[in-house]
C-alpha atoms as a PDB file:
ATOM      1  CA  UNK A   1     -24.372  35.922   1.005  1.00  0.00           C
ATOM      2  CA  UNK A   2     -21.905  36.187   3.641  1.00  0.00           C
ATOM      3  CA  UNK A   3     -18.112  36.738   2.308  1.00  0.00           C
ATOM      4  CA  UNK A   4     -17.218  33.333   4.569  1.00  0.00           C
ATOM      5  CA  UNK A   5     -18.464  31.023   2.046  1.00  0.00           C
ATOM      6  CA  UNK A   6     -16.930  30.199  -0.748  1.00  0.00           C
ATOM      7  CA  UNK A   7     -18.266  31.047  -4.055  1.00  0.00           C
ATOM      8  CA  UNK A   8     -17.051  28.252  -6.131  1.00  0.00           C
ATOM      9  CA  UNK A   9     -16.285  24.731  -5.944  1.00  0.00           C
ATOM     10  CA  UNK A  10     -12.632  25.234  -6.469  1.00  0.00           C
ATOM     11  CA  UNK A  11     -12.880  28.154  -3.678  1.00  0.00           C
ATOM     12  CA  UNK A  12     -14.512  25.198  -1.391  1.00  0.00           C
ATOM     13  CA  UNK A  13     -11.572  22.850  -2.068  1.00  0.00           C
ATOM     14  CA  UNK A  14      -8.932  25.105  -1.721  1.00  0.00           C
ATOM     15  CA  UNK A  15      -9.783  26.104   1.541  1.00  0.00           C
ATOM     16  CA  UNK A  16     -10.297  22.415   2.409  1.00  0.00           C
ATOM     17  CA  UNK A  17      -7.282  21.907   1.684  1.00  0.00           C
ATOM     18  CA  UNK A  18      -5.717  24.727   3.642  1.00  0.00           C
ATOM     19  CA  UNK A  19      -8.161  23.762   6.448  1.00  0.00           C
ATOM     20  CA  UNK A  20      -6.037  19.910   6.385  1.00  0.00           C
ATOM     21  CA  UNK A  21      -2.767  21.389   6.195  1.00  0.00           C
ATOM     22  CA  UNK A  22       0.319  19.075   7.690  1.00  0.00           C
ATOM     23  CA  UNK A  23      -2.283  16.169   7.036  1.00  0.00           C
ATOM     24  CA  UNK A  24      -1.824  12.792   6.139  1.00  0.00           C
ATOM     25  CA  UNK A  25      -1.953  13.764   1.999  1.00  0.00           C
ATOM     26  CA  UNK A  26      -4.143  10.289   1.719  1.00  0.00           C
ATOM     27  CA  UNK A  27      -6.693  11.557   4.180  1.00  0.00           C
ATOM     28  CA  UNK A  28      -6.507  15.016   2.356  1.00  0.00           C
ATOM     29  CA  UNK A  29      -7.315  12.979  -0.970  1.00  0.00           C
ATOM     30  CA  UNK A  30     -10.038  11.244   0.730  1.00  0.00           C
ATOM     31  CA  UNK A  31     -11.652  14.478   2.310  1.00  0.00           C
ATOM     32  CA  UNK A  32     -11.446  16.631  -0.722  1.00  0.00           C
ATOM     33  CA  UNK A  33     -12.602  13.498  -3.158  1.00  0.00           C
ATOM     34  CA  UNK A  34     -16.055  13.828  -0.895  1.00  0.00           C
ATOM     35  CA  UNK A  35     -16.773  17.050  -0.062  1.00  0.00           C
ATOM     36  CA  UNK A  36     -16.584  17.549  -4.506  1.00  0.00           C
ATOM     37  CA  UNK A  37     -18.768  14.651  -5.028  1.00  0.00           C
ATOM     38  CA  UNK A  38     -21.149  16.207  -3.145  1.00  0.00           C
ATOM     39  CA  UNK A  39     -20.701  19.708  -4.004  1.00  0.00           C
ATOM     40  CA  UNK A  40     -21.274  19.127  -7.582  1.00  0.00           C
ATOM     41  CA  UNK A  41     -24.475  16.413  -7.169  1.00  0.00           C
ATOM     42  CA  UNK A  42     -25.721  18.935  -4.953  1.00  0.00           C
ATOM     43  CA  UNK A  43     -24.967  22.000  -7.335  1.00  0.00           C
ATOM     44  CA  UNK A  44     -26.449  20.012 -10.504  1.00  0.00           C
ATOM     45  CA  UNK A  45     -29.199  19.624  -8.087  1.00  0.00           C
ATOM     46  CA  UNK A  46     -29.414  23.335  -7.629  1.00  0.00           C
ATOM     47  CA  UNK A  47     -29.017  24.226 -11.673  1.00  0.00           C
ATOM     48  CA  UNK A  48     -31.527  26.753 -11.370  1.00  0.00           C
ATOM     49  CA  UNK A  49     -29.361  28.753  -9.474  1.00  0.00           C
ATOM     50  CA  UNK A  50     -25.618  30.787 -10.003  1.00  0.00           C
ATOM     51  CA  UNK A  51     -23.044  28.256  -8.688  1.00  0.00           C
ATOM     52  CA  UNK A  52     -22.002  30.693  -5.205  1.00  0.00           C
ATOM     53  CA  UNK A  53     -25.953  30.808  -4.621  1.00  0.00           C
ATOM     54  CA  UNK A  54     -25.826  27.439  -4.636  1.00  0.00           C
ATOM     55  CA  UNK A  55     -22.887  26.868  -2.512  1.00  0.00           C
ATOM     56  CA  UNK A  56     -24.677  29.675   0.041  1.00  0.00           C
ATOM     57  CA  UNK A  57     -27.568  26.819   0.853  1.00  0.00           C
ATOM     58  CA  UNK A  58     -25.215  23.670   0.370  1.00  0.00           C
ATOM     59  CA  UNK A  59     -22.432  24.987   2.956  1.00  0.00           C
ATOM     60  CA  UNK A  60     -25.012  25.739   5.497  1.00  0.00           C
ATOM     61  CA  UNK A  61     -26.359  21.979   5.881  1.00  0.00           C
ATOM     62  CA  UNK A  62     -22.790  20.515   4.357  1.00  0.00           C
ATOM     63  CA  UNK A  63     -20.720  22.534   6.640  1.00  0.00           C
ATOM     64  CA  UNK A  64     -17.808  25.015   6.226  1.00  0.00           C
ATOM     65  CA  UNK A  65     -14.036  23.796   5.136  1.00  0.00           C
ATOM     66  CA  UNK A  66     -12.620  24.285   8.412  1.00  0.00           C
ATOM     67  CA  UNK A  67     -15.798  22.258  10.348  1.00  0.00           C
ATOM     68  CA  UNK A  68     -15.137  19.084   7.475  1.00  0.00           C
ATOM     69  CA  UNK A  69     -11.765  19.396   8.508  1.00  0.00           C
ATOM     70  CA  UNK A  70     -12.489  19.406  12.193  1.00  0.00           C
ATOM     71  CA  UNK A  71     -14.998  16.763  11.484  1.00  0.00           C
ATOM     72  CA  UNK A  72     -12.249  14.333   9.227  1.00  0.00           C
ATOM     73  CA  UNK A  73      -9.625  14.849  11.697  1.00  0.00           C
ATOM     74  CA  UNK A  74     -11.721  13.247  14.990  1.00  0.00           C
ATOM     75  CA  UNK A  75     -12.697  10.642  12.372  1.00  0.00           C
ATOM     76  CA  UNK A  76      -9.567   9.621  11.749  1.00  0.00           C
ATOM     77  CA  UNK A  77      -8.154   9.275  14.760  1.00  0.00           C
ATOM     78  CA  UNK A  78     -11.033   6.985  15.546  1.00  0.00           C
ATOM     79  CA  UNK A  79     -10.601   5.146  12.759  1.00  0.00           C
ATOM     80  CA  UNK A  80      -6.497   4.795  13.597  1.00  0.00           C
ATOM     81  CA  UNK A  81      -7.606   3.350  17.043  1.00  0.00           C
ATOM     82  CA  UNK A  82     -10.306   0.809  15.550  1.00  0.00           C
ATOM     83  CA  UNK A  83      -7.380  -0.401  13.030  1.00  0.00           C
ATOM     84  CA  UNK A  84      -4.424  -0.703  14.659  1.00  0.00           C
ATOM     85  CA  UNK A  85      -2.612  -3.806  16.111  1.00  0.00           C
ATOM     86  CA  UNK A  86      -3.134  -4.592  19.542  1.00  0.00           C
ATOM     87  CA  UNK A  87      -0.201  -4.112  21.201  1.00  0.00           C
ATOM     88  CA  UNK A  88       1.595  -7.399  22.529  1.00  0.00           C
ATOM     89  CA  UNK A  89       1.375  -7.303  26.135  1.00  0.00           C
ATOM     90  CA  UNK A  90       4.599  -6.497  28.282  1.00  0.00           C
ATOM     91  CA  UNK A  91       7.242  -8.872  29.339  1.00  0.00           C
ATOM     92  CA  UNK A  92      10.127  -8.791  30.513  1.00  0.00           C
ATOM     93  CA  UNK A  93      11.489 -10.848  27.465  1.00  0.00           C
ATOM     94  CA  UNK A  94      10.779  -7.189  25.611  1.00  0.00           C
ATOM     95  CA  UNK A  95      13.193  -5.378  28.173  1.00  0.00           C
ATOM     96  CA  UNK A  96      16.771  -6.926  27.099  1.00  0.00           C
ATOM     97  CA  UNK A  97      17.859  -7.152  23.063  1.00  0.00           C
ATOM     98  CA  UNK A  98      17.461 -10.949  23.104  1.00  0.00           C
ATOM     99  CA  UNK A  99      13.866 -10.159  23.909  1.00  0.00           C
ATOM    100  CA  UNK A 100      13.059  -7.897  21.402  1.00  0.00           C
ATOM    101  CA  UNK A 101      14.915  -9.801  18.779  1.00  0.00           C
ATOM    102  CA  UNK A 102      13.023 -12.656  18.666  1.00  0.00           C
ATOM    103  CA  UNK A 103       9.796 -10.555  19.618  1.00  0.00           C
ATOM    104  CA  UNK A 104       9.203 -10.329  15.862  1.00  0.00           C
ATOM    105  CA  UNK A 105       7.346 -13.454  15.970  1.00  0.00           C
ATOM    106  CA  UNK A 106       4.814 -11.755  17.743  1.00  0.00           C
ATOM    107  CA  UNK A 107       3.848  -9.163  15.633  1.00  0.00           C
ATOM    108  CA  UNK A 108       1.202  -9.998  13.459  1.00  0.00           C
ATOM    109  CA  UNK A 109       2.612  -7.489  10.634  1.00  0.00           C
ATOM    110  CA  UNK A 110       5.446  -9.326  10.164  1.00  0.00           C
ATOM    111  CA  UNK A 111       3.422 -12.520   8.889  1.00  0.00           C
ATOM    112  CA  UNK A 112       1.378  -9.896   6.913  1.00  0.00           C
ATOM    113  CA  UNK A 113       4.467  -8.680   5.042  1.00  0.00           C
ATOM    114  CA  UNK A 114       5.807 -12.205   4.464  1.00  0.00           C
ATOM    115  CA  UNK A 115       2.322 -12.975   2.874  1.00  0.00           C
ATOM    116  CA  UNK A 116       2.692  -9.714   0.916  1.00  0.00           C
ATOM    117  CA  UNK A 117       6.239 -10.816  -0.630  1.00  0.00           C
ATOM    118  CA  UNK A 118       5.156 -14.280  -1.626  1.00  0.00           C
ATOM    119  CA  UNK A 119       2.434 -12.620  -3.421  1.00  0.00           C
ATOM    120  CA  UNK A 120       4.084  -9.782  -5.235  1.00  0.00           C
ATOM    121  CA  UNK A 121       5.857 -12.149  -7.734  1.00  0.00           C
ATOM    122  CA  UNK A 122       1.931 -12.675  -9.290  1.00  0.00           C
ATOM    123  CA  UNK A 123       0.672  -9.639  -8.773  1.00  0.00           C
ATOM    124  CA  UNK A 124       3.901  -7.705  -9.927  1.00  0.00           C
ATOM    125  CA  UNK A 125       3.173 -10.291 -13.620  1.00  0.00           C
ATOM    126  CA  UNK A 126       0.104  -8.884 -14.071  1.00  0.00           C
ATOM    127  CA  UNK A 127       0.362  -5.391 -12.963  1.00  0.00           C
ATOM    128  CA  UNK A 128       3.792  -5.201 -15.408  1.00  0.00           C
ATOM    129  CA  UNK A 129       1.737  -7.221 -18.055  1.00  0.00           C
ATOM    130  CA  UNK A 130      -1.396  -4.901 -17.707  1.00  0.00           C
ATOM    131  CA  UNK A 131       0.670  -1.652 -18.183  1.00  0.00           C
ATOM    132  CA  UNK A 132       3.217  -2.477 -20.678  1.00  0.00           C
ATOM    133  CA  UNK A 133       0.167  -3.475 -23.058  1.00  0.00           C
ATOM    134  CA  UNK A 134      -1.841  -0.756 -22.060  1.00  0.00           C
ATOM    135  CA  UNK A 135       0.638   1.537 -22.689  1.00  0.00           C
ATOM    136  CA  UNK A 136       1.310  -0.322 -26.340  1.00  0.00           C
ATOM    137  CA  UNK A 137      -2.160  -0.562 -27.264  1.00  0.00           C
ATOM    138  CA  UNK A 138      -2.779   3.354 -26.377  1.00  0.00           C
ATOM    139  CA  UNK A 139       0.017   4.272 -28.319  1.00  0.00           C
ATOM    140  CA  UNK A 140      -0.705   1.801 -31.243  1.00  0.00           C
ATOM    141  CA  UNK A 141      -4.683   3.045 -31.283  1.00  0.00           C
ATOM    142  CA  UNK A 142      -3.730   7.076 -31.071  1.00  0.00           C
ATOM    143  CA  UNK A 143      -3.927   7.441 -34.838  1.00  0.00           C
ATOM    144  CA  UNK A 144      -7.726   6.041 -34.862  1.00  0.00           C
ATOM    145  CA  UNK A 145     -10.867   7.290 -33.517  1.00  0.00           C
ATOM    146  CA  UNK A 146     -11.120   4.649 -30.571  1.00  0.00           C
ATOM    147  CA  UNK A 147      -7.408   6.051 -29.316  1.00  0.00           C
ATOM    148  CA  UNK A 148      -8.538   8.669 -27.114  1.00  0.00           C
ATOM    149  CA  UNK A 149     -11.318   6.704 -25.177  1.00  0.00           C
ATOM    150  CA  UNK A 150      -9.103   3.579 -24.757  1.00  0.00           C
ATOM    151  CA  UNK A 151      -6.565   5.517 -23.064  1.00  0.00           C
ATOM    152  CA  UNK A 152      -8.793   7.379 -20.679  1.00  0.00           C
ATOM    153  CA  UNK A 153     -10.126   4.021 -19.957  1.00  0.00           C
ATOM    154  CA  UNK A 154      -7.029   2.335 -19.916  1.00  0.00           C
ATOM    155  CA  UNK A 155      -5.978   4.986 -17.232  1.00  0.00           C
ATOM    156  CA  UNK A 156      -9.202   4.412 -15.626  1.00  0.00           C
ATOM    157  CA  UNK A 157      -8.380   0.448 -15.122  1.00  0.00           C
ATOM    158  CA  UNK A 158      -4.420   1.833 -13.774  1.00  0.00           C
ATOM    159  CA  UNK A 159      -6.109   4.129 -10.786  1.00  0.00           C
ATOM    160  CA  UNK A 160      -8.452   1.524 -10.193  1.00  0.00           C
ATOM    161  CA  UNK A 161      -5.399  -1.032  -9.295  1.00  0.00           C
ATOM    162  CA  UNK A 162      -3.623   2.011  -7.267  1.00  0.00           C
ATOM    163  CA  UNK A 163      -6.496   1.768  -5.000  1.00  0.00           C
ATOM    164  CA  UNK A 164      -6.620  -1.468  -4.573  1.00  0.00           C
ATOM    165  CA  UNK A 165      -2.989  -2.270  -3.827  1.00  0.00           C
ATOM    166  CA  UNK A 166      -2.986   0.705  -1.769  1.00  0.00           C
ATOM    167  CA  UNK A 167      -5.645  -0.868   0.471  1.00  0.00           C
ATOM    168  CA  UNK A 168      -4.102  -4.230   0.247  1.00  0.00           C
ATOM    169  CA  UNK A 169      -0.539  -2.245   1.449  1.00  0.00           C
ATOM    170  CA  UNK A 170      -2.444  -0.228   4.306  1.00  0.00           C
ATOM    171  CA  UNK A 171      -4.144  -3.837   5.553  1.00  0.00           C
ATOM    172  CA  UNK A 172      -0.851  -5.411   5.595  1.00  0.00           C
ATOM    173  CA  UNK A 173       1.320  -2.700   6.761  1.00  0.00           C
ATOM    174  CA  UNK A 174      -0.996   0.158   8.479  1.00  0.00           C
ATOM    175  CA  UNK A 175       0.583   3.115   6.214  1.00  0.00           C
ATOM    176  CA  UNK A 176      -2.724   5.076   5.865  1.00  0.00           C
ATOM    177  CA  UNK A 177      -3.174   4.956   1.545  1.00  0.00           C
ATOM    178  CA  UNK A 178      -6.431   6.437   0.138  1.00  0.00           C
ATOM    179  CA  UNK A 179      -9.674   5.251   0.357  1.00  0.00           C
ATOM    180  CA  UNK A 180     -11.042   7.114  -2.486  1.00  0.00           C
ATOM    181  CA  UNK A 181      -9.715   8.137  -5.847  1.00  0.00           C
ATOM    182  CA  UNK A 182      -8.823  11.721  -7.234  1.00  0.00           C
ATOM    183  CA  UNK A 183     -12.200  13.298  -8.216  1.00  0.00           C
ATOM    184  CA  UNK A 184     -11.553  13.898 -11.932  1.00  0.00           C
ATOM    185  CA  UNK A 185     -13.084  17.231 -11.355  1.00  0.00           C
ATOM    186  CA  UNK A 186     -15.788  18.993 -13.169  1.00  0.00           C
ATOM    187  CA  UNK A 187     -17.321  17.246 -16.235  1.00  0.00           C
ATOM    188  CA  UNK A 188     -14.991  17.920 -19.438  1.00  0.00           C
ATOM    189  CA  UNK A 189     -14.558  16.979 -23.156  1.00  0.00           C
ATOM    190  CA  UNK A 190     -12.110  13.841 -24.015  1.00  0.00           C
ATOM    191  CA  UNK A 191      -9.063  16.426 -25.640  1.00  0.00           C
ATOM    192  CA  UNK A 192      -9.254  18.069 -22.050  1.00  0.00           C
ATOM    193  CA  UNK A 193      -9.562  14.811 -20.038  1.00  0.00           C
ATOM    194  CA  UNK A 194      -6.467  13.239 -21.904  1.00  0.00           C
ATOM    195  CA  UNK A 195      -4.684  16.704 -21.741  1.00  0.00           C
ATOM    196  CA  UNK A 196      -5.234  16.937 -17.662  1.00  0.00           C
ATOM    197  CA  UNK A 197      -4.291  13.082 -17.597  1.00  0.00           C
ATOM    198  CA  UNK A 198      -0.943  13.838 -19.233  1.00  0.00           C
ATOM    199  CA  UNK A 199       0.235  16.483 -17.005  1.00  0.00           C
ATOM    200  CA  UNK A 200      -0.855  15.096 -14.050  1.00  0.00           C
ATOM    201  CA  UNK A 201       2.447  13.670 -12.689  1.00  0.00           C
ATOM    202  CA  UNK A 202       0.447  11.269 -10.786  1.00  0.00           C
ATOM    203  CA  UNK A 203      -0.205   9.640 -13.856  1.00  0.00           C
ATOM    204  CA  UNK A 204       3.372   9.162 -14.511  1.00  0.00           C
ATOM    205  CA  UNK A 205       4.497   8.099 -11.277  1.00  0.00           C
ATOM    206  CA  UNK A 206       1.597   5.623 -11.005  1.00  0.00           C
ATOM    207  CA  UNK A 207       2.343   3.126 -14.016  1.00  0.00           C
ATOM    208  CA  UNK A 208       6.537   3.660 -13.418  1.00  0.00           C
ATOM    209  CA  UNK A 209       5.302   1.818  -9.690  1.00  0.00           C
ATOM    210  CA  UNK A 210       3.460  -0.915 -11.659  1.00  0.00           C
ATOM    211  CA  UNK A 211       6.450  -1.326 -13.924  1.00  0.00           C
ATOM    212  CA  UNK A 212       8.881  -1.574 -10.808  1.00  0.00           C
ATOM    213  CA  UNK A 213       6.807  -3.922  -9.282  1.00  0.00           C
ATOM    214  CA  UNK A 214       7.823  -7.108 -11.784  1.00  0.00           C
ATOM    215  CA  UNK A 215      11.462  -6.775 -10.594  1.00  0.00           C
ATOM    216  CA  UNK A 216      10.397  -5.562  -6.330  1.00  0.00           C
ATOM    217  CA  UNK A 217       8.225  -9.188  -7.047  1.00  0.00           C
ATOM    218  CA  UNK A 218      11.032 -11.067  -8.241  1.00  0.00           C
ATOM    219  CA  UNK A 219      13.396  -9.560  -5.417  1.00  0.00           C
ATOM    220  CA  UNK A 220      10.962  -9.397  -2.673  1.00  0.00           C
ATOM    221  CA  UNK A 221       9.733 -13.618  -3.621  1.00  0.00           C
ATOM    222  CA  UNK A 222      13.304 -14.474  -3.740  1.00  0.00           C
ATOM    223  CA  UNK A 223      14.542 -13.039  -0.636  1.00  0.00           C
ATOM    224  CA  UNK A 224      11.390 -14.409   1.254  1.00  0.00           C
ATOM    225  CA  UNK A 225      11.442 -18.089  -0.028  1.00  0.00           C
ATOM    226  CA  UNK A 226      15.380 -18.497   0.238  1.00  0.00           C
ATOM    227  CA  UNK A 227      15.558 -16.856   3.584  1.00  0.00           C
ATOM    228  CA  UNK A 228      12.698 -18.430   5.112  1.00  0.00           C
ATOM    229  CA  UNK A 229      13.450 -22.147   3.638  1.00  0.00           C
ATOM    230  CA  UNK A 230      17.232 -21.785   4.399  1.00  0.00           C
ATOM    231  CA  UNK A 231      16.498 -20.343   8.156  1.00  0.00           C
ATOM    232  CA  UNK A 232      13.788 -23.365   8.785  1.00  0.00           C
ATOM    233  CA  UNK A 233      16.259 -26.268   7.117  1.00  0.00           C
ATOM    234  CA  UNK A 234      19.505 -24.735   9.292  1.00  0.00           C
ATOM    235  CA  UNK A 235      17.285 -24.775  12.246  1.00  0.00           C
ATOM    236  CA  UNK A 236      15.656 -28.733  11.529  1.00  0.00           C
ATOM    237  CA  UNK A 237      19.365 -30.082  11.014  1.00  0.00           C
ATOM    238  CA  UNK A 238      19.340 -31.104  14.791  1.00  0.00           C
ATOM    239  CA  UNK A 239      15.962 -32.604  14.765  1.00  0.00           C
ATOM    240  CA  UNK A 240      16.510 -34.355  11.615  1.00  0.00           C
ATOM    241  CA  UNK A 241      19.525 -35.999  12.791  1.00  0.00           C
ATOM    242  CA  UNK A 242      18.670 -36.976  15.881  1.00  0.00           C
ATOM    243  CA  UNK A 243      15.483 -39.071  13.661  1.00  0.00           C
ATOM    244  CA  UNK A 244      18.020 -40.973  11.357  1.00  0.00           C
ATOM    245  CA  UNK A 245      20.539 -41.584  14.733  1.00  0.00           C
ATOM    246  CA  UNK A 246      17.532 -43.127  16.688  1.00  0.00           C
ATOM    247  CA  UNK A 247      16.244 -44.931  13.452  1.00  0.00           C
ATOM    248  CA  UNK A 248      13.503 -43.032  12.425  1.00  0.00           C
ATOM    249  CA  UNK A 249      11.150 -43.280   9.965  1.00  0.00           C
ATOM    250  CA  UNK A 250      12.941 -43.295   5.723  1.00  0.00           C
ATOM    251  CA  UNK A 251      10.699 -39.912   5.499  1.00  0.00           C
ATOM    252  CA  UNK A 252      12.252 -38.367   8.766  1.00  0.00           C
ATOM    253  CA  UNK A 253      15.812 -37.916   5.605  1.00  0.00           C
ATOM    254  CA  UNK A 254      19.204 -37.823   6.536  1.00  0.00           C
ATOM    255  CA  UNK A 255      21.541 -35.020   6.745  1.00  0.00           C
ATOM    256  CA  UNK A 256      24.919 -34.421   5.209  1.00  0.00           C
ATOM    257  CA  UNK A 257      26.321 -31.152   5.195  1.00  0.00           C
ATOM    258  CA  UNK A 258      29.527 -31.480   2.836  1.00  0.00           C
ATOM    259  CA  UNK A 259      31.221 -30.392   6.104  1.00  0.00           C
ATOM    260  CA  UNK A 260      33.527 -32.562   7.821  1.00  0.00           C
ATOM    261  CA  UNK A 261      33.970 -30.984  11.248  1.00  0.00           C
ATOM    262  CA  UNK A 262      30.074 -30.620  11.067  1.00  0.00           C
ATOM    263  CA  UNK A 263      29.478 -33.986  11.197  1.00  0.00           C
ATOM    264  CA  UNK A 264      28.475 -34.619  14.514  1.00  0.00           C
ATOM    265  CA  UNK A 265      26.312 -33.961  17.561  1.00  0.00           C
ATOM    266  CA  UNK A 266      27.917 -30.662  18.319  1.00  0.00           C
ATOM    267  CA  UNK A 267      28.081 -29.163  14.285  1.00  0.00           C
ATOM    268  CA  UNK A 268      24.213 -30.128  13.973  1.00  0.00           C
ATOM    269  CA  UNK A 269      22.897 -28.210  17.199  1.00  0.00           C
ATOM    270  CA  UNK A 270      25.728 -25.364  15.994  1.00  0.00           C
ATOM    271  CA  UNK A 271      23.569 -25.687  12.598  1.00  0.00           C
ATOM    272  CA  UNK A 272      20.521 -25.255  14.321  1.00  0.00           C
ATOM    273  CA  UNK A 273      21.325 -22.013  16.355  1.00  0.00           C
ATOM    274  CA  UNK A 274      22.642 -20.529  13.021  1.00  0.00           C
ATOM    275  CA  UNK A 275      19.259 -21.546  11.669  1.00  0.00           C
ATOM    276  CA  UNK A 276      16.995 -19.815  14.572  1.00  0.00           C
ATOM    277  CA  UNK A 277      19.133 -16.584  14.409  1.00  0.00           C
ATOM    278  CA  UNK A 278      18.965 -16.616   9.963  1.00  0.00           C
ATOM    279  CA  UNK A 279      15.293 -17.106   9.958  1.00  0.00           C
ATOM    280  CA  UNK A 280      14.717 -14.249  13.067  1.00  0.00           C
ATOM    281  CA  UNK A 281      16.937 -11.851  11.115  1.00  0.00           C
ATOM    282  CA  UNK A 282      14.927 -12.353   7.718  1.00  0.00           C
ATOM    283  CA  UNK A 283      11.433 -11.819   9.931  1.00  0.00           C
ATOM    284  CA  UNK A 284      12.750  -8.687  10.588  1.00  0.00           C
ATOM    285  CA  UNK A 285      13.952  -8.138   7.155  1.00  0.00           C
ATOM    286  CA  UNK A 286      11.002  -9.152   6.138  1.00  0.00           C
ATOM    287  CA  UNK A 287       9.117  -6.902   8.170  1.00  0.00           C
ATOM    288  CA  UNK A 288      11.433  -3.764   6.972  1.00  0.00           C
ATOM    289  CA  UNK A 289      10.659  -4.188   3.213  1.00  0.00           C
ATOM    290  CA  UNK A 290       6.896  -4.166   4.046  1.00  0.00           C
ATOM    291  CA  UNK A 291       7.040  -0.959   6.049  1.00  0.00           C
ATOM    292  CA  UNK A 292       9.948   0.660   3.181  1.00  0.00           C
ATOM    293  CA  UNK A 293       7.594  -0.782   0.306  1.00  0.00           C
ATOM    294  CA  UNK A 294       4.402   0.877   1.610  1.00  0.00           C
ATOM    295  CA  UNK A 295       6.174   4.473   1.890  1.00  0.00           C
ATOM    296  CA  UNK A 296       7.560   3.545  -1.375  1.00  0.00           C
ATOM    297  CA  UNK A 297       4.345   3.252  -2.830  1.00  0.00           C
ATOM    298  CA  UNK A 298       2.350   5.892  -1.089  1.00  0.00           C
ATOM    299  CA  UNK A 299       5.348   8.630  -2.941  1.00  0.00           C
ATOM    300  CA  UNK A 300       4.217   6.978  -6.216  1.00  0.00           C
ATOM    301  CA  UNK A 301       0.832   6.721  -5.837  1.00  0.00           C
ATOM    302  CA  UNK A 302      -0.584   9.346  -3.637  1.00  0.00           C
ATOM    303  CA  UNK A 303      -0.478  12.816  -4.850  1.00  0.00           C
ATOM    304  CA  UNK A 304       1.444  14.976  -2.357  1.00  0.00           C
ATOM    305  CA  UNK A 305      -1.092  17.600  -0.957  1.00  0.00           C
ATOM    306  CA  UNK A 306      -3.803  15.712  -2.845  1.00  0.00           C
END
C-alpha cells in the first residue's frame, strides 16, 4: 500500500482537515462530517479486511484528502454564487451618503433580519424552555437507569435545533453555518458517549446560546416593534393631519402631539422627516444585529476548526 494513504480513519480526517486549512470552519465541519460517513459505511462494508487495507481500495474511488478538499473548495464557491443576493443595480442615488442611507430599503437582507427579530421572541421561549428542562430533567434522572440515555438524547434534540437555526441564520443573513452535524465518530458505549459529550466544549457553548436567546428575543422584538412603529407613526403625522384638516374619514384619527409649537402645518411635516430618518436608522440597525447575531452564533455553535 502506498505510504500516501492514510491508514486510519482518524489519519483520513486529519489530513482533511489540514488539506481545508484557513477554511470557512462550517464548510470544514461539513467536509469532514462526509468524507467519515462514508469512510466508516464503506469500511463496515469492507469488515473482512484490516481497516488501512480497507482505506487502500476506498481512497482510490473516494479520492485523497487534498483532491476532497480541492473538490469542496470549487463547490463552494459555486454554491456562494448560486446563494447570494443579487446585487442592486447602480445609481447614482448609491454615489452620495443620502443615497446609500436610505439604500437600505433595497436590500432584501434587511427585511430578512427584521423578520428574524420579530420571530426570536417565540423561538428564544421555546429554545430557553427546551433547555432549561432538559437540563433539569437530565440532572433529576442521573441517579436512575434511564439518566444516561435521556441525556444523550436530550443532547441529540439540542444539536438538532443548532442546525436548524443555523440554517434559518445563514438564509436570513448569508453567514455560511453548517449543513451537517459533527459526526459523533466511531460507534461507542453510552459511559464514553456521555464522557466525549461533556468535554466537548461545543456542548457547552451550544445550550449557553439557547439560554441567551430568551433575553437577545426579548431585546431584539423590542427594539424592532418600538423602532419600526415609532419611525412609521412620526413619519404618518403629516398625512394624518392633513385627513382630519380636509375632513376625512373618523378612521383617518386625529393627531395631538402634547407639543404646543408642534401644532401646526410646519411641526407635523418637521414630525414626519424625523419619522423617515428614525425608521431608516433602525433598518440599518436592524440590519447590523442580524449580521452581529449570526457571527454571534456561528462562535457558539460551530466548532472552531471543526
Amino acid at each position: 500500500m502506498s505510504s500516501s494513504v492514510p491508514r486510519s480513519i482518524d489519519e483520513y480526517l486529519q489530513r482533511l482537515r489540514a488539506a481545508l486549512g484557513g477554511e470557512d470552519p462550517a464548510l470544514i465541519q461539513d467536509a469532514l462530517y462526509d468524507a467519515e460517513e462514508y469512510l466508516r459505511a464503506e469500511v463496515a462494508a469492507h469488515a473482512d479486511k484490516p481497516e488501512a487495507e480497507a482505506l487502500d481500495t476506498i481512497v482510490g474511488t473516494y479520492g485523497t484528502p487534498d483532491e476532497i478538499a480541492a473538490a469542496y473548495r470549487a463547490t463552494e464557491v459555486k454554491v456562494k454564487a448560486s446563494l447570494a443576493t443579487p446585487a442592486p443595480r447602480p445609481s447614482a442615488t448609491h454615489d452620495n451618503v443620502l443615497g446609500s442611507f436610505f439604500a437600505v430599503y433595497s436590500d432584501p437582507r434587511t427585511y430578512a433580519s427584521l423578520f428574524f427579530m420579530l420571530l426570536s421572541l417565540a423561538t428564544g421561549i421555546v429554545y430557553f424552555t427546551i433547555v432549561i428542562t432538559g437540563l433539569a430533567l437530565s440532572l433529576g434522572l442521573a441517579v436512575l437507569i434511564i439518566g444516561v440515555p435521556f441525556f444523550l438524547a436530550f443532547i441529540g434534540v439540542v444539536r438538532a435545533m443548532s442546525l436548524g437555526e443555523g440554517l434559518l441564520l445563514e438564509a436570513i443573513t448569508g453567514e455560511r453555518m453548517p449543513r451537517r452535524p459533527v459526526h459523533p465518530g466511531a460507534p461507542s458505549g453510552f459511559l464514553a458517549r456521555i464522557g466525549a459529550m461533556l468535554s466537548d466544549s461545543r456542548t457547552w457553548t451550544t445550550l449557553a446560546y439557547f439560554i441567551l436567546m430568551l433575553p437577545l428575543g426579548i431585546l431584539y422584538f423590542t427594539i424592532a416593534v418600538t423602532g419600526v412603529s415609532t419611525g412609521l407613526g412620526l413619519a404618518a403625522a403629516p398625512f394624518i393631519a392633513l385627513a382630519d384638516w380636509l375632513g376625512g374619514p373618523e378612521w383617518a384619527g386625529h393627531i395631538h402631539l402634547g407639543v404646543a409649537w408642534l401644532e401646526n402645518p410646519l411641526g407635523y411635516v418637521l414630525c414626519g422627516i424625523v419619522g423617515v430618518l428614525l425608521l431608516t436608522g433602525v433598518m440599518h440597525l436592524v440590519r447590523g444585529v442580524g449580521r452581529m447575531h449570526a457571527r454571534m452564533a456561528k462562535a457558539l455553535l460551530v466548532t472552531p476548526g471543526a
